[in-house]
Protein backbone atom coordinates (compact mmCIF):
# COMPACT_ATOMS: atom_id res chain seq x y z
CA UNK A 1 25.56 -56.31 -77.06
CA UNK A 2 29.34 -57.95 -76.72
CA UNK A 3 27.80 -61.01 -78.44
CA UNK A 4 26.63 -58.99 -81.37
CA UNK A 5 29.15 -56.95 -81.95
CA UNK A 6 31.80 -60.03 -81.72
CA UNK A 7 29.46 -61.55 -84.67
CA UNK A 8 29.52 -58.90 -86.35
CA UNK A 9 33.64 -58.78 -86.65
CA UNK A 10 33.49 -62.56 -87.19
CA UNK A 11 30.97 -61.99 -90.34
CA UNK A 12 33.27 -59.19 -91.84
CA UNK A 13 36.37 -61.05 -91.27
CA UNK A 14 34.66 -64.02 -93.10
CA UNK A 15 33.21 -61.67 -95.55
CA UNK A 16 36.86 -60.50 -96.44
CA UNK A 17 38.49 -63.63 -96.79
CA UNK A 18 35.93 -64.71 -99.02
CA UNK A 19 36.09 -61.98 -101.12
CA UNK A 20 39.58 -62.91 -101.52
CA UNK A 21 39.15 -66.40 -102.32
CA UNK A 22 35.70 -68.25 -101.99
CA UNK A 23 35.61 -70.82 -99.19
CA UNK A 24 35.33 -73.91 -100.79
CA UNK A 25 32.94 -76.98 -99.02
CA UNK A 26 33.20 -80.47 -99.89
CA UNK A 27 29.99 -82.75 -98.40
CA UNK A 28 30.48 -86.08 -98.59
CA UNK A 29 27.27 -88.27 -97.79
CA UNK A 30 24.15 -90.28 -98.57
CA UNK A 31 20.45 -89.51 -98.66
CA UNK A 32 20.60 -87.32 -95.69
CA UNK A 33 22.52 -84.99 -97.37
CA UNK A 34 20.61 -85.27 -100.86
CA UNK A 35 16.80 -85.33 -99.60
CA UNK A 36 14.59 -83.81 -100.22
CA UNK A 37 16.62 -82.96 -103.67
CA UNK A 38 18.28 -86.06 -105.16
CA UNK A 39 21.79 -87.00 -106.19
CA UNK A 40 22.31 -84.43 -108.96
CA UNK A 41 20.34 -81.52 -106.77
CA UNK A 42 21.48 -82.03 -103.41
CA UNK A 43 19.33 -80.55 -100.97
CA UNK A 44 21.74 -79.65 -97.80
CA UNK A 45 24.77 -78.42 -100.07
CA UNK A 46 22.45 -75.45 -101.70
CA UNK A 47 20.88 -74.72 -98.33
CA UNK A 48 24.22 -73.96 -96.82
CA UNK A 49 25.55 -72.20 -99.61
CA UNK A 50 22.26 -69.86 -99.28
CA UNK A 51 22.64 -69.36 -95.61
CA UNK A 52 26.01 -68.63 -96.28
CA UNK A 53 25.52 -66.22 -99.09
CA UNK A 54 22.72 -64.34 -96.88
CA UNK A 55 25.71 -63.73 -95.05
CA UNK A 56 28.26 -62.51 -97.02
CA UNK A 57 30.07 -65.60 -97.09
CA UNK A 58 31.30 -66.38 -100.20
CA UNK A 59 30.37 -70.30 -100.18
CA UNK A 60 31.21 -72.97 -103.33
CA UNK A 61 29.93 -75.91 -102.41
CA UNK A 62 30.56 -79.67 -104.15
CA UNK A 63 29.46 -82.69 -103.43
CA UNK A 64 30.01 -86.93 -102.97
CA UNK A 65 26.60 -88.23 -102.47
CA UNK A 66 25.17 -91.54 -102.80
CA UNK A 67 22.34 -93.36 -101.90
CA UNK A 68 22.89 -95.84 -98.32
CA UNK A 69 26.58 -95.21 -98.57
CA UNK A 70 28.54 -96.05 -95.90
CA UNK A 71 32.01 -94.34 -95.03
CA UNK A 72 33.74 -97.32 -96.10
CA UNK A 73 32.24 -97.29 -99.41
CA UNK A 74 32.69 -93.50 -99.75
CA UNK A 75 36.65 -94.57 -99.53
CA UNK A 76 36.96 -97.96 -101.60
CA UNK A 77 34.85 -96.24 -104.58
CA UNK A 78 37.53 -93.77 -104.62
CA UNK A 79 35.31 -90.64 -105.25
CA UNK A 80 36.46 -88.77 -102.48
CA UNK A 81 40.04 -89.11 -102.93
CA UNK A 82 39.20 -87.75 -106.75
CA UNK A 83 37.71 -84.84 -105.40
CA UNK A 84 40.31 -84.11 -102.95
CA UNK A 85 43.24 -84.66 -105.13
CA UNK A 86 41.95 -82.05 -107.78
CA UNK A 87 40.67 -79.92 -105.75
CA UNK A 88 41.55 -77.26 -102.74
CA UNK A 89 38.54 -76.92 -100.04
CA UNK A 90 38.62 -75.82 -96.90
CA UNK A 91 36.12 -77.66 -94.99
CA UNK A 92 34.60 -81.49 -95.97
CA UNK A 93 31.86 -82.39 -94.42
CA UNK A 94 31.50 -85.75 -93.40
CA UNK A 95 27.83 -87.33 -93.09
CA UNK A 96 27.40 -91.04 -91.98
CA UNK A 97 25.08 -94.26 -92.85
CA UNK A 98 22.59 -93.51 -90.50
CA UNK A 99 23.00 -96.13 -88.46
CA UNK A 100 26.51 -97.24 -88.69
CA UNK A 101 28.25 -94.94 -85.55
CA UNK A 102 26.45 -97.09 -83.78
CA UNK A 103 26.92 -100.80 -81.87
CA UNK A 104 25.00 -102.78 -83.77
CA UNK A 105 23.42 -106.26 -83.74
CA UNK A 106 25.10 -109.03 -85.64
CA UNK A 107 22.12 -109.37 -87.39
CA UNK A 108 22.32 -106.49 -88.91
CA UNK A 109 25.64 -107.08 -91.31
CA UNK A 110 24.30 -110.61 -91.68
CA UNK A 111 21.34 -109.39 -93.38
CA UNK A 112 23.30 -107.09 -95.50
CA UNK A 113 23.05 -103.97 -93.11
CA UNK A 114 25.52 -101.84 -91.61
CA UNK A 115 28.15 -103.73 -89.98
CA UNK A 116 28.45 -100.73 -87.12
CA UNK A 117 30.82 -98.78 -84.66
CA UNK A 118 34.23 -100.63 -85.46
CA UNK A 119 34.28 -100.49 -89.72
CA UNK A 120 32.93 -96.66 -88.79
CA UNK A 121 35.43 -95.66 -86.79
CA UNK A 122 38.04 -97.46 -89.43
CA UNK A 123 36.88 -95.25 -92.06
CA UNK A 124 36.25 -91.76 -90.63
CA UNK A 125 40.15 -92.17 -89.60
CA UNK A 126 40.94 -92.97 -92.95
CA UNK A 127 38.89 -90.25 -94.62
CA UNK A 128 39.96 -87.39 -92.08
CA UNK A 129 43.45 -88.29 -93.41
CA UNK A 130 42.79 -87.67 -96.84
CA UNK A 131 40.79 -84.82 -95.93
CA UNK A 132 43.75 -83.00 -93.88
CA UNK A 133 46.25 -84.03 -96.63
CA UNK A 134 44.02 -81.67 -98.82
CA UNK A 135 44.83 -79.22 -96.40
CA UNK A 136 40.69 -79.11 -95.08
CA UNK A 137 39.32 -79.09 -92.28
CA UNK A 138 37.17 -82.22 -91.45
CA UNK A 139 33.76 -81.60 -90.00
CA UNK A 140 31.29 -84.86 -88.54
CA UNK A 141 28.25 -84.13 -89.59
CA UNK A 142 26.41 -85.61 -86.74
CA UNK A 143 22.46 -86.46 -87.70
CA UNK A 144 19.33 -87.31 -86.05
CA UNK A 145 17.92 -90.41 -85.16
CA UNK A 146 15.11 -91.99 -87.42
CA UNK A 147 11.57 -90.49 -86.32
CA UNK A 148 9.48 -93.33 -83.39
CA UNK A 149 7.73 -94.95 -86.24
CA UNK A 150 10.23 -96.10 -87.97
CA UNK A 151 9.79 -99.78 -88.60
CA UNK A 152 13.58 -100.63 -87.53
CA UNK A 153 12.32 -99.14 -84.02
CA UNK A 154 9.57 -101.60 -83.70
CA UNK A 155 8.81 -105.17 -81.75
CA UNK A 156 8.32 -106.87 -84.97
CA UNK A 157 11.67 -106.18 -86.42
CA UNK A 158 13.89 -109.24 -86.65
CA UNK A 159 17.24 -106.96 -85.98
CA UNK A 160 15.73 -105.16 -82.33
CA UNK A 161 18.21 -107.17 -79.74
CA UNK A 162 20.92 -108.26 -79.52
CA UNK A 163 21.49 -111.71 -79.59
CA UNK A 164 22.57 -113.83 -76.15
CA UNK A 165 25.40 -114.46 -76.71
CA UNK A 166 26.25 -110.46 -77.51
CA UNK A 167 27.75 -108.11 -75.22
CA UNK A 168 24.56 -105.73 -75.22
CA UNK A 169 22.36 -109.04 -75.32
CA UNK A 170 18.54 -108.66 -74.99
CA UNK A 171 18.92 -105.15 -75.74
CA UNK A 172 17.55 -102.94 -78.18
CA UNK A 173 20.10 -101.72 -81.13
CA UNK A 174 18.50 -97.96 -80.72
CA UNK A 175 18.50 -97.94 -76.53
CA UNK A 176 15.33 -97.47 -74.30
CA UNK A 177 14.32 -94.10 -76.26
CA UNK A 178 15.55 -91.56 -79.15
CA UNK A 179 16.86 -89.49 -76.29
CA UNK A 180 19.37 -92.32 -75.91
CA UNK A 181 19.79 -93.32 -79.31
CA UNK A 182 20.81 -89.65 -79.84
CA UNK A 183 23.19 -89.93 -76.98
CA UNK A 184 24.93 -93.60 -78.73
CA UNK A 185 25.06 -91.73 -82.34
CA UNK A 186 26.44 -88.46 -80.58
CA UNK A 187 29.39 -91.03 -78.97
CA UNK A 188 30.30 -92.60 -82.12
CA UNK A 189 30.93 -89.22 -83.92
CA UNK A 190 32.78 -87.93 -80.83
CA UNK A 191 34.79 -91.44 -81.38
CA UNK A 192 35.68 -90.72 -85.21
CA UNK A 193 36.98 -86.76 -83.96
CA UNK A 194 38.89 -88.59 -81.83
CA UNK A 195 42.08 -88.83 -84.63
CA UNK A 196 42.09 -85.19 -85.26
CA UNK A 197 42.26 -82.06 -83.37
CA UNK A 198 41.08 -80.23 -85.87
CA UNK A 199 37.85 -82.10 -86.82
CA UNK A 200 34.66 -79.73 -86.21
CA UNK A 201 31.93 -81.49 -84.59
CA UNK A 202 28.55 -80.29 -85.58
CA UNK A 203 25.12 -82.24 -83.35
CA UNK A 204 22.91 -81.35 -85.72
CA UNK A 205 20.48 -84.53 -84.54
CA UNK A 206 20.60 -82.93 -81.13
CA UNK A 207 19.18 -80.11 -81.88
CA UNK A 208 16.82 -81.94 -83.81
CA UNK A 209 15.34 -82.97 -80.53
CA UNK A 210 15.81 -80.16 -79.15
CA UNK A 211 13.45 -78.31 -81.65
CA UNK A 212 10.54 -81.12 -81.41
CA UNK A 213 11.04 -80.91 -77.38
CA UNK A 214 11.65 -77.30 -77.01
CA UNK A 215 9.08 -75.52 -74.75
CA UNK A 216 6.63 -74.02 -74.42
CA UNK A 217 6.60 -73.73 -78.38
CA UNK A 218 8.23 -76.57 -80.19
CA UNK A 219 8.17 -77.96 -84.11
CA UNK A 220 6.57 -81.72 -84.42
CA UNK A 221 8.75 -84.71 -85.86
CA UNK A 222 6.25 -84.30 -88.64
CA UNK A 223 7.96 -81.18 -89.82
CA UNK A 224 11.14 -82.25 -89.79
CA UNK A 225 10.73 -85.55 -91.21
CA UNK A 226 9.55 -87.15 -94.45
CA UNK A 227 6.91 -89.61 -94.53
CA UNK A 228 9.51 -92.58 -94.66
CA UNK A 229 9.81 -91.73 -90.88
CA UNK A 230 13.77 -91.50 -91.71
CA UNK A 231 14.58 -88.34 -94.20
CA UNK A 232 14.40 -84.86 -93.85
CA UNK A 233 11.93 -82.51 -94.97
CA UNK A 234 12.28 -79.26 -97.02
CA UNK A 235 11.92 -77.91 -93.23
CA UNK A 236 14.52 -80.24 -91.79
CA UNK A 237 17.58 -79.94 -94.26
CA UNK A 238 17.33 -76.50 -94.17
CA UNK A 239 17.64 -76.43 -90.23
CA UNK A 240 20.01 -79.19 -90.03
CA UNK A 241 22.26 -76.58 -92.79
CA UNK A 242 21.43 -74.48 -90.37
CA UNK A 243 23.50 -75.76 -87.36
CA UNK A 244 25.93 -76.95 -89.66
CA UNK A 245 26.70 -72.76 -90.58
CA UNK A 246 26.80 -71.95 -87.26
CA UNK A 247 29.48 -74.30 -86.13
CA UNK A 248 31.43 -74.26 -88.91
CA UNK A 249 31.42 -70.15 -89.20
CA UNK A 250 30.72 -69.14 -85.84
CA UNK A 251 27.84 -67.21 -87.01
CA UNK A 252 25.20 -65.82 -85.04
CA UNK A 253 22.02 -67.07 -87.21
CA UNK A 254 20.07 -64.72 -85.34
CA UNK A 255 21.10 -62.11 -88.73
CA UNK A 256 19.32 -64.66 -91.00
CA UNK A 257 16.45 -62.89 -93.03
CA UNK A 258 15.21 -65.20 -95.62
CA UNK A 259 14.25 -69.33 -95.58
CA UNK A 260 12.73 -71.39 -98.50
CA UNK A 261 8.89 -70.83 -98.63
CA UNK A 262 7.77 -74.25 -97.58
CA UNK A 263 8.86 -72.75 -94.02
CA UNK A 264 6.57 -70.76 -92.32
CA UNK A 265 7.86 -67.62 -90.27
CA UNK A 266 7.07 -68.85 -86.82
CA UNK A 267 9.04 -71.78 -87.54
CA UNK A 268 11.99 -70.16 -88.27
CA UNK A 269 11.86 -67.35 -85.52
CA UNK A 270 11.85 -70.79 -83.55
CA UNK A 271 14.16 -72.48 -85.41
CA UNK A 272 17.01 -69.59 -84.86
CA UNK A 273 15.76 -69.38 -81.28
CA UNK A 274 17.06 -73.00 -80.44
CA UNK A 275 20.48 -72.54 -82.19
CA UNK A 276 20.85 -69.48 -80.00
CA UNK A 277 19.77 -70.31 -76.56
């Protein structure tokens, strides 16, 4: 009952100050952000903004998306610092290569990959900066892992171990499982937070797994992922926007009503069930 009606103040208040002056949200990101839309019809940006308008949260949202890009390429292209220079927001959210908060094989940058934790952590310090100068509030978007059957994930691929002479040699780049490979992303986005106080932190990929786990009734990878075994479904961005409400407006999503049609009701009775456990 306490719980409810403390949501319930924390909606109106939000509800007030937005009908003020709309809260203004800034992602900045690659393919997980734009799939299952594309680059000119982001996916995540207009699920938020619909969760948040289902809530009387008066929600612009804009966008820096780009296919692969890492968060040093975010800040030498100079498209962020654009936005943030002629424009006011009040959060950014900050979505990674999806692989690069991670330790990674040398193998990996030598093949034109990601180069990994230490040119990550470089540039979410850098971008936070800009993003506080604007007077924002910096939010790590932290995603999922790829799905089991991702190729990268497999014997055959050339990048799985480290090398010998490598501090994490005959190792796998991903761990022993996705429950650890969750764990290593979820460190490297605690890492970039690290330079800020203020930086929201929002696990989105752990709750990922803790959807497909969750017992007795869960939702298969299959519904959360595209068949590229890496990108999210219609399902999958719309959870994942989900979270990213709920930690960024301390909302209870419990007073959601109304999902995209591809999602069934079950699934989203379950869906809010896991973000409010």
């Amino acid at each position: 009952m306490l719980r409810s009606i403390l949501t319930f103040i924390v909606t109106l208040f939000l509800s007030v100050l937005a009908g003020a002056q709309p809260i203004k949200v800034l992602f900045v990101g690659n393919s997980f952000t734009y799939e299952p839309g594309d680059m000119s019809n982001p996916a995540l940006p207009d699920n938020f903004k619909a969760i948040a308008l289902s809530l009387n949260i008066d929600v612009q949202v804009d966008y820096v998306v780009k296919g692969g890009q890492t968060l040093k390429r975010h800040f030498d292209e100079g498209e962020v610092y654009k936005k943030l220079s002629s424009n006011k927001y009040s959060y950014v959210i900050v979505q990674a290569q999806s692989i690069e908060a991670l330790e990674l094989p040398k193998c990996f940058p030598d093949n034109g990959g990601p180069v990994g934790r230490p040119e990550f952590l470089k540039y979410a310090e850098k971008l936070i900066a800009l993003i506080e100068a604007n007077g924002a509030i910096p939010v790590i978007f932290a995603h999922w892992t790829y799905k089991k059957d991702h190729p990268w994930l497999q014997d055959n691929f050339p990048c799985l171990k480290f090398a010998n002479n490598e501090v994490n040699a005959g190792k796998n780049w991903f761990g022993s499982n996705l429950i650890e490979y969750q764990k290593m992303l979820n460190e490297g986005f605690a890492m970039a937070a690290v330079s800020s106080p203020n930086t929201i932190q929002s696990f989105v990929g752990s709750k990922w797994l803790e959807l497909m786990n969750n017992k007795p009734r869960n939702i298969p990878d299959t519904d959360l992922y595209q068949d590229d075994n890496l990108h999210p479904t219609v399902l999958g961005s719309f959870f994942s926007a989900m979270v990213l409400a709920r930690d960024i407006f301390k909302v209870d999503v419990n007073l959601l009503t109304k999902h995209p049609d591809q999602i069934t009701e079950n699934q989203f009775v379950l869906m809010k069930s896991v973000l409010t456990k």
